[in-house]
Structure formats: structure tokens, C-alpha cells
N, C-alpha and C. Protein backbone atom coordinates (compact mmCIF):
# COMPACT_ATOMS: atom_id res chain seq x y z
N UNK A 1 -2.72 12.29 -0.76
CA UNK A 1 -3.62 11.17 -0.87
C UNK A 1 -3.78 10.76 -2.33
N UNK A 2 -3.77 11.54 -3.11
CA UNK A 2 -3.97 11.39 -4.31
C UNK A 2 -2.95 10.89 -4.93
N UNK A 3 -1.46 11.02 -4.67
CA UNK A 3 -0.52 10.47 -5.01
C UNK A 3 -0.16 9.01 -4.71
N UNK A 4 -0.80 8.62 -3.48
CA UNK A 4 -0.67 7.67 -2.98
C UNK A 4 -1.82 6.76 -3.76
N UNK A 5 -2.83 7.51 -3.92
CA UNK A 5 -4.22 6.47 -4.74
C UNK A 5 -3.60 6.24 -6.39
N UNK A 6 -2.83 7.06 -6.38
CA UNK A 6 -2.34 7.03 -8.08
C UNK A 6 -1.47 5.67 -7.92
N UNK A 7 -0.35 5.74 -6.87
CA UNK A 7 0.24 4.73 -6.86
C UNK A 7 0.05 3.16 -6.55
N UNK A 8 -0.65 2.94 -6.03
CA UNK A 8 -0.97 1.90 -5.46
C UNK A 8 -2.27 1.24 -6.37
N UNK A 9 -3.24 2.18 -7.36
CA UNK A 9 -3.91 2.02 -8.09
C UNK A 9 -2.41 1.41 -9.42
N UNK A 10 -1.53 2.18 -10.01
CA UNK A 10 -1.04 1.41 -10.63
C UNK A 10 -0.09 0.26 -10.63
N UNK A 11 0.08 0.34 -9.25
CA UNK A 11 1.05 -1.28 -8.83
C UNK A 11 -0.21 -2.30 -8.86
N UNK A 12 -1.64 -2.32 -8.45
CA UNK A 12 -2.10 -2.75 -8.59
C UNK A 12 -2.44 -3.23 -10.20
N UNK A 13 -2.54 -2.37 -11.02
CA UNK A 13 -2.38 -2.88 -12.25
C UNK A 13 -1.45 -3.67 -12.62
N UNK A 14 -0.28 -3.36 -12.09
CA UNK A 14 0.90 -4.20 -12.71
C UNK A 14 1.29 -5.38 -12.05
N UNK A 15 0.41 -5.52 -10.84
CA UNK A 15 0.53 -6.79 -10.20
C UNK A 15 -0.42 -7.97 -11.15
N UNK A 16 -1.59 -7.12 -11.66
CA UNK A 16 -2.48 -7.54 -12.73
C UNK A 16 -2.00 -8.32 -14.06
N UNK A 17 -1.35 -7.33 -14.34
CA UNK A 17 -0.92 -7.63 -15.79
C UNK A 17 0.24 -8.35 -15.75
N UNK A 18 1.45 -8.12 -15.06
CA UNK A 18 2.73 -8.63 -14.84
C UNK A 18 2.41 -9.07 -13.35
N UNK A 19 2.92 -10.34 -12.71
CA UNK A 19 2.33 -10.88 -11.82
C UNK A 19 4.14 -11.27 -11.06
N UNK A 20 5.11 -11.32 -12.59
CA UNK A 20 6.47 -11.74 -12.31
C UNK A 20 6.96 -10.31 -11.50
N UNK A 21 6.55 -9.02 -12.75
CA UNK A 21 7.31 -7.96 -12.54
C UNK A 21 7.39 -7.64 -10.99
N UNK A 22 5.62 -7.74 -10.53
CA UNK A 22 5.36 -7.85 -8.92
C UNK A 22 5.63 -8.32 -8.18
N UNK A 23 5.99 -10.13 -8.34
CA UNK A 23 7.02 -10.67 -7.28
C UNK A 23 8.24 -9.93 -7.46
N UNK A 24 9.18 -9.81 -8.20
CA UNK A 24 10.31 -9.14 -8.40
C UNK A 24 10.48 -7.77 -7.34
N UNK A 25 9.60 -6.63 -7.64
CA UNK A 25 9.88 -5.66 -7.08
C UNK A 25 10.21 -5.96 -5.39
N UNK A 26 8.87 -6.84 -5.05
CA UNK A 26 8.82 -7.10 -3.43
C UNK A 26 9.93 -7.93 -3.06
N UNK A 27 10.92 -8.78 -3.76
CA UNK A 27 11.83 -9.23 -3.36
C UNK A 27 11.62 -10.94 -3.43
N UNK A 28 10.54 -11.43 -4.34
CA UNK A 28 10.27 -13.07 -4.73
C UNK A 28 11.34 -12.78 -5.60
N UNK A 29 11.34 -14.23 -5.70
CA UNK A 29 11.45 -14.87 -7.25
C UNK A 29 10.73 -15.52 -7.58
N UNK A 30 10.37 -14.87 -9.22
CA UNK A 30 9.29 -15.59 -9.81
C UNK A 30 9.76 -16.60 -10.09
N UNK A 31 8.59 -17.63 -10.35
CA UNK A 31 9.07 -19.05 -10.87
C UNK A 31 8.52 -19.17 -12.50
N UNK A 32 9.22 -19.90 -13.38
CA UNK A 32 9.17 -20.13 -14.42
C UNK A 32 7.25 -20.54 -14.91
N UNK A 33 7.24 -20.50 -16.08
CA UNK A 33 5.53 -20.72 -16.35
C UNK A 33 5.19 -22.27 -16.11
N UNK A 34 4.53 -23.29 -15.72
CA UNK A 34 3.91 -24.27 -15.13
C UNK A 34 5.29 -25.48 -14.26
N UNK A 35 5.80 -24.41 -13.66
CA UNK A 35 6.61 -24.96 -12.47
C UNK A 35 6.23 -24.53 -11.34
N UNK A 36 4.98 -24.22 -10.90
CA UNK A 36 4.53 -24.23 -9.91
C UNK A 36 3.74 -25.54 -9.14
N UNK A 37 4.22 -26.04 -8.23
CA UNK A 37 3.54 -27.49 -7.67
C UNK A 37 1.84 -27.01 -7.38
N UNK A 38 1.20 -28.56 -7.49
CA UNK A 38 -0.10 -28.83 -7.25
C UNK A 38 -0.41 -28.15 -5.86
N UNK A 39 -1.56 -27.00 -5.68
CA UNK A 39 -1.32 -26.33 -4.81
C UNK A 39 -0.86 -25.13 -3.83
N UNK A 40 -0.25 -24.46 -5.25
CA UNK A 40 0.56 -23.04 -5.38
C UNK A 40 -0.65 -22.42 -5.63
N UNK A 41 -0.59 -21.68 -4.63
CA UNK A 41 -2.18 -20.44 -5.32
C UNK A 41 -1.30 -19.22 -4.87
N UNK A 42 0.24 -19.05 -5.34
CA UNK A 42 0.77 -17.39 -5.12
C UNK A 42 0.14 -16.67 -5.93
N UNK A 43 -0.15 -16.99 -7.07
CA UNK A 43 -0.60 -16.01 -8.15
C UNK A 43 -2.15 -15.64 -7.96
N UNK A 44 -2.92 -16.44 -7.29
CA UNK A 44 -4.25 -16.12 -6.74
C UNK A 44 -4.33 -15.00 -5.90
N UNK A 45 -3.34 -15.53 -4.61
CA UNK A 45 -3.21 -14.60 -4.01
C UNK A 45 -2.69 -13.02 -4.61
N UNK A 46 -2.03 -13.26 -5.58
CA UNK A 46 -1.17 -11.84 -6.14
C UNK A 46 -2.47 -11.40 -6.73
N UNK A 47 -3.20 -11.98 -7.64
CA UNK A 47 -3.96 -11.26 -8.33
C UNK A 47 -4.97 -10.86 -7.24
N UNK A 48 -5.42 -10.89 -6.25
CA UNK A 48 -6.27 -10.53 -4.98
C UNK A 48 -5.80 -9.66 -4.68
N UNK A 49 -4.81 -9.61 -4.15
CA UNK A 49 -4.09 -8.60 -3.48
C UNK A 49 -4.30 -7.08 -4.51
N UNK A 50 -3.75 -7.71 -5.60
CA UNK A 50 -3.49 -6.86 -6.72
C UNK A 50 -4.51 -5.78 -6.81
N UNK A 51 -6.06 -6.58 -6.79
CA UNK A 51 -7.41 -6.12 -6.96
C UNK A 51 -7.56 -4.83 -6.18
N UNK A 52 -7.21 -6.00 -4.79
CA UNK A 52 -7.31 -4.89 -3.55
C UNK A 52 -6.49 -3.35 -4.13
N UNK A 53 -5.32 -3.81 -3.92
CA UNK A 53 -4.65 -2.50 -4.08
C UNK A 53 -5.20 -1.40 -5.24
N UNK A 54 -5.81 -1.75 -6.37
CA UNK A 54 -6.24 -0.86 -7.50
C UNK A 54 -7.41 -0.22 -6.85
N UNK A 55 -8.26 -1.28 -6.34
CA UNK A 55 -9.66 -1.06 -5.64
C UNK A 55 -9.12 0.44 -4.65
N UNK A 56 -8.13 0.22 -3.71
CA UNK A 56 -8.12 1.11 -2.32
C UNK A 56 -7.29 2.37 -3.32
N UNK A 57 -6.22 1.99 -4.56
CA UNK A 57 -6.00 3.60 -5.05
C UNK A 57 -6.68 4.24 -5.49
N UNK A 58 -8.08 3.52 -6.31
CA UNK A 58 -9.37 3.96 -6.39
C UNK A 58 -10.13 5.02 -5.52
N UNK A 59 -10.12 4.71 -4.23
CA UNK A 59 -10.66 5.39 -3.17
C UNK A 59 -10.14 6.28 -2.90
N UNK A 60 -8.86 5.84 -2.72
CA UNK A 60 -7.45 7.42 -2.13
C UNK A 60 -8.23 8.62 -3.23
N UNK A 61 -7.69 8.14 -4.50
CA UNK A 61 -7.93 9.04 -5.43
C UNK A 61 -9.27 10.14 -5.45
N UNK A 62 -10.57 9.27 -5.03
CA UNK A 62 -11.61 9.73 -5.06
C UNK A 62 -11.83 10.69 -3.54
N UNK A 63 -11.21 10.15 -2.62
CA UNK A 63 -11.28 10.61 -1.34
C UNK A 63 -10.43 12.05 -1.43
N UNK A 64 -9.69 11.81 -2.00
CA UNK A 64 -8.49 13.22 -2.66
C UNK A 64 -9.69 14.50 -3.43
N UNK A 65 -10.29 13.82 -4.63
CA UNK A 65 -10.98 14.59 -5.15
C UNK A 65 -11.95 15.49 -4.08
N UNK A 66 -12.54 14.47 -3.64
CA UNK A 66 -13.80 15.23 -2.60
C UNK A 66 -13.14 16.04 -1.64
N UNK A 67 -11.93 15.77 -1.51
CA UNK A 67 -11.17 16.30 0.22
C UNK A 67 -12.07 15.66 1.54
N UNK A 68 -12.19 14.64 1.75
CA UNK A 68 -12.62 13.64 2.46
C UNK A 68 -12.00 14.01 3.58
N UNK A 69 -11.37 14.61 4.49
CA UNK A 69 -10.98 14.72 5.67
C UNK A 69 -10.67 13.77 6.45
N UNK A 70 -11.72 13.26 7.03
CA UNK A 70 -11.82 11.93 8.04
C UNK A 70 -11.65 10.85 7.16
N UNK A 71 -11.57 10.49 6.25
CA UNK A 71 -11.03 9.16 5.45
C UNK A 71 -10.02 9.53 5.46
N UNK A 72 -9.36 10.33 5.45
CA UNK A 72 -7.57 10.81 5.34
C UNK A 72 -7.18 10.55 6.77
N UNK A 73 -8.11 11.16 7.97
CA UNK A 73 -7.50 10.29 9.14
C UNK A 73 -7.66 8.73 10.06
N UNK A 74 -8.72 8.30 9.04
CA UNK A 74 -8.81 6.75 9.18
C UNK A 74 -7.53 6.02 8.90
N UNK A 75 -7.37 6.51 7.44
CA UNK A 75 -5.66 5.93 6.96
C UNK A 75 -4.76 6.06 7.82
N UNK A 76 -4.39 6.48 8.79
CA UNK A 76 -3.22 7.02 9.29
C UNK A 76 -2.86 5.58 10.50
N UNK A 77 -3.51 5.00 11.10
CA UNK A 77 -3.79 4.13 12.15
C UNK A 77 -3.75 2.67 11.62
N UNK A 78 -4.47 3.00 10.41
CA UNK A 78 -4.35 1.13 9.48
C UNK A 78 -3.05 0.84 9.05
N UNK A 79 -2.54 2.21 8.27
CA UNK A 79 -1.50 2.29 8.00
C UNK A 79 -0.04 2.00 8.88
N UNK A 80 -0.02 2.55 9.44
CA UNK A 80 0.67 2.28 10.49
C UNK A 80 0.76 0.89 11.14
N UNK A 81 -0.35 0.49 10.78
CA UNK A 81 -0.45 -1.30 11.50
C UNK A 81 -0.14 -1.84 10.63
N UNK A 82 -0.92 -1.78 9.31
CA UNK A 82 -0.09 -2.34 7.89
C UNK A 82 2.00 -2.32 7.86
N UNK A 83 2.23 -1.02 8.23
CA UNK A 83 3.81 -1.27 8.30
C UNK A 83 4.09 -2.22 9.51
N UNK A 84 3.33 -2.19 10.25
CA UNK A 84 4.24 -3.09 11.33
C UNK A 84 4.02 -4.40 11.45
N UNK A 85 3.14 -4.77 10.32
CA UNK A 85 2.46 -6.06 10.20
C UNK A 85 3.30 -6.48 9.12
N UNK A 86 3.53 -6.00 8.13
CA UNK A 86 4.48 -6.70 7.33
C UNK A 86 6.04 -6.45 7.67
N UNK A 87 6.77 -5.48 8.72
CA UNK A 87 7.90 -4.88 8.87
C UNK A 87 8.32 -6.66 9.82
N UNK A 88 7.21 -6.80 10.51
CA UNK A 88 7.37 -8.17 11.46
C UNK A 88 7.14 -9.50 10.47
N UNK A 89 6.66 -9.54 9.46
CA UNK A 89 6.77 -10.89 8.27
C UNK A 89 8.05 -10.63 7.87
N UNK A 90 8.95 -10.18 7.79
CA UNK A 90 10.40 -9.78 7.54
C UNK A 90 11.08 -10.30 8.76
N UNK A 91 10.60 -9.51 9.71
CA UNK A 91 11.63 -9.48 10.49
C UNK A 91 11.47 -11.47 11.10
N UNK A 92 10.37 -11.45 10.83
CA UNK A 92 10.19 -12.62 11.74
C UNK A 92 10.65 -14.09 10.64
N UNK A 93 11.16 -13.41 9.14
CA UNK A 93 11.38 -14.89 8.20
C UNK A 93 10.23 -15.23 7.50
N UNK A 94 8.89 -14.65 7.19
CA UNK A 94 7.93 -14.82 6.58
C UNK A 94 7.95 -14.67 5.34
N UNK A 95 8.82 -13.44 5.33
CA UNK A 95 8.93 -12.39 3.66
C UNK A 95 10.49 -11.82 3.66
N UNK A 96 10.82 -11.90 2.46
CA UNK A 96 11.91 -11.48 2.36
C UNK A 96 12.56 -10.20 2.70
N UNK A 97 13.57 -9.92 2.30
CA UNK A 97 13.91 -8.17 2.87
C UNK A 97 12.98 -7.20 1.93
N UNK A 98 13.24 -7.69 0.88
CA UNK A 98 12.62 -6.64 -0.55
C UNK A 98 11.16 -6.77 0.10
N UNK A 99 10.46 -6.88 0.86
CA UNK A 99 9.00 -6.80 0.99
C UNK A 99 8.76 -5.71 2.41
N UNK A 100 10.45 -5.53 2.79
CA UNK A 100 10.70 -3.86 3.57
C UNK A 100 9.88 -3.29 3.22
N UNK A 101 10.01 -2.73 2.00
CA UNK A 101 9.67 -1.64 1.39
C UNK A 101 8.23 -1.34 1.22
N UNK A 102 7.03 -2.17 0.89
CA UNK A 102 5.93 -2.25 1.12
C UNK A 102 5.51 -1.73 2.88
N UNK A 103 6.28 -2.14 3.52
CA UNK A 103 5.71 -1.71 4.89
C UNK A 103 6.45 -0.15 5.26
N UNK A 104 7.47 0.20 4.77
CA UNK A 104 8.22 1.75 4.95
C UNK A 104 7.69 2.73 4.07
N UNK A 105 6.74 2.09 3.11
CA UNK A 105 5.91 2.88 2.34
C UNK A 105 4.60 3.23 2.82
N UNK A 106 4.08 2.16 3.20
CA UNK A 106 2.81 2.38 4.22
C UNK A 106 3.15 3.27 5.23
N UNK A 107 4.15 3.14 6.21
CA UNK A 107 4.58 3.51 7.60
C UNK A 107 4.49 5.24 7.03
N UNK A 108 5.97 5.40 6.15
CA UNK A 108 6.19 6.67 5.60
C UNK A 108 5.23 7.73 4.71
N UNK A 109 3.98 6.69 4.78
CA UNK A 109 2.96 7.16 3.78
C UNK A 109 1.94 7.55 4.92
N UNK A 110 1.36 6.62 5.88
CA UNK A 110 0.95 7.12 7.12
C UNK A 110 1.51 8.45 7.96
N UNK A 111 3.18 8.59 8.21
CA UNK A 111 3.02 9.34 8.69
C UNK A 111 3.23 11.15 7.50
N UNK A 112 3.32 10.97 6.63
CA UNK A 112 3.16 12.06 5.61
C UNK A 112 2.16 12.39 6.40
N UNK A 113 0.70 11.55 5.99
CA UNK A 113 -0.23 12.02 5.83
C UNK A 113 -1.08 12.78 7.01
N UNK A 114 -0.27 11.80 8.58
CA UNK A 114 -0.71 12.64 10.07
C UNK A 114 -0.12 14.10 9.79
N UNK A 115 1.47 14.06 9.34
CA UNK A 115 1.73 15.28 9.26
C UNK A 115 0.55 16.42 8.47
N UNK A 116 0.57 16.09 7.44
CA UNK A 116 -0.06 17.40 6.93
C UNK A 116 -1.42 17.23 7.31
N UNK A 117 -2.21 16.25 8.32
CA UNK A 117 -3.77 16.49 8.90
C UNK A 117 -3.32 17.77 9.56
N UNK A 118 -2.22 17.46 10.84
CA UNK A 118 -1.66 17.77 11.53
C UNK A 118 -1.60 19.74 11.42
N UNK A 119 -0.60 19.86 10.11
CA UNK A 119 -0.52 21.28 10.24
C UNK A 119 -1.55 21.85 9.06
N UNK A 120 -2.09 21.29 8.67
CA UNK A 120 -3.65 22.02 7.77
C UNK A 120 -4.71 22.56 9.19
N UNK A 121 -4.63 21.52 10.37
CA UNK A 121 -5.29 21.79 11.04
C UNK A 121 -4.97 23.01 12.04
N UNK A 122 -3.76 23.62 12.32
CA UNK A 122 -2.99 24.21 12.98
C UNK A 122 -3.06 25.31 11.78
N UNK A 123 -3.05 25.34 10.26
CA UNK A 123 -2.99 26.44 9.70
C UNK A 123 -4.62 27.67 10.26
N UNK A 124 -5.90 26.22 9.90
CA UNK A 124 -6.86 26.45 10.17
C UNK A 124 -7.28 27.53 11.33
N UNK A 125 -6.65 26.27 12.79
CA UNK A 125 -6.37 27.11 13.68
C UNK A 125 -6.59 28.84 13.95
N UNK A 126 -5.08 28.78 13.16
CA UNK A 126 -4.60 30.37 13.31
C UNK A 126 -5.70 31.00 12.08
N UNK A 127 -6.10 30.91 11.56
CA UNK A 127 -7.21 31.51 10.39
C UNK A 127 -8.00 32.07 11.11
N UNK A 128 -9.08 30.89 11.75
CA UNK A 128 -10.04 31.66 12.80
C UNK A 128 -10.16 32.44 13.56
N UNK A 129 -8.37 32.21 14.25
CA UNK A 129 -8.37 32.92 15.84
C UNK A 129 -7.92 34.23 15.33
């Protein structure tokens, strides 16, 4: 969790600061500086998004510190909808291919994280019994 709050806390920065570097990774192309038509709010949206994402690695991170349990298995279900919500803006022509990866990261990040609820809870298990 903590790795994941680290990460997504600093893409969020860099969606911040570099707004090009961030279309780039996901598979845009940035557009040149005031060649955007009357009406373009991508970069609004990026810097929102951006927020979000620093905001929620924020939480991971903190949720990590405390060992939050049940916030670790809230993630697992959003997550999972998050990949299939953007895996289908791809598939469906919304978003490019390069914006795969945002949803196989979520998906692959969701199921990390069932896994090890999964066998922490099964270590537990056998502890008691």
C-alpha cells in the first residue's frame, strides 16, 4: 500500500508540475503552448486528476502507516472497477492504447493487494489455531 501511495502521490506531482510529461506517459500527445482551441480544458482536467491522485497517494501512504486493514480492503473492489473502466475507454476508442497501462496498474495493483489481505489472513489463521 505504501508503495502504491508513494507512487501515485508522485505521478500526481508530475502531472502537476509537467502536465506534457503526463500526457506523454499515458499515450497523448501534448500539444504545443497556446495551440489549444477556445474550450480545451485537458489541462484542467489533468491538473484535477493530478490533485486527486497526490491527494489518494496521500492516504495509501497514511493508511500503510497506521496498517488500516479495511481501507486496504475497500481498495480492492474500486480498483478493480477503475481497471475495467478505463481498460473499456481503450477498448471502446475513448483513450488511446498507452492509457492500458493506468488500468493494468490499478487491476494488477488491486489484485496484489487481495492477495496479500488474502494470505496475512490465512497466516493469522494458522497463529491462533
Amino acid at each position: 500500500m505504501a508503495v502504491f501511495g508513494l507512487l501515485a502521490a508522485s505521478m500526481g506531482v508530475v502531472g502537476l508540475v509537467s502536465p506534457d510529461t503526463m500526457l506523454t506517459t499515458m499515450g497523448f500527445e501534448p500539444m504545443a503552448d497556446g495551440s489549444r482551441a477556445d474550450g480545451d480544458h485537458t489541462l484542467v482536467f489533468l491538473t484535477a486528476s493530478s490533485m486527486a491522485a497526490l491527494n489518494m497517494g496521500v492516504y495509501y501512504i497514511l493508511a500503510a502507516l497506521a496498517d488500516w486493514k479495511a481501507f486496504f480492503r475497500w481498495t480492492v473492489p474500486f480498483r478493480l472497477l477503475t481497471c475495467a473502466v478505463f481498460t473499456l475507454a481503450v477498448v471502446s476508442g475513448r483513450a488511446p492504447a498507452g492509457f492500458l497501462g493506468v488500468g493494468l496498474w490499478e487491476g494488477l495493483g488491486a489484485l496484489a493487494t487481495g492477495a496479500a489481505l488474502r494470505y496475512e489472513n490465512r497466516i493469522r489463521k494458522q497463529a491462533t489455531a
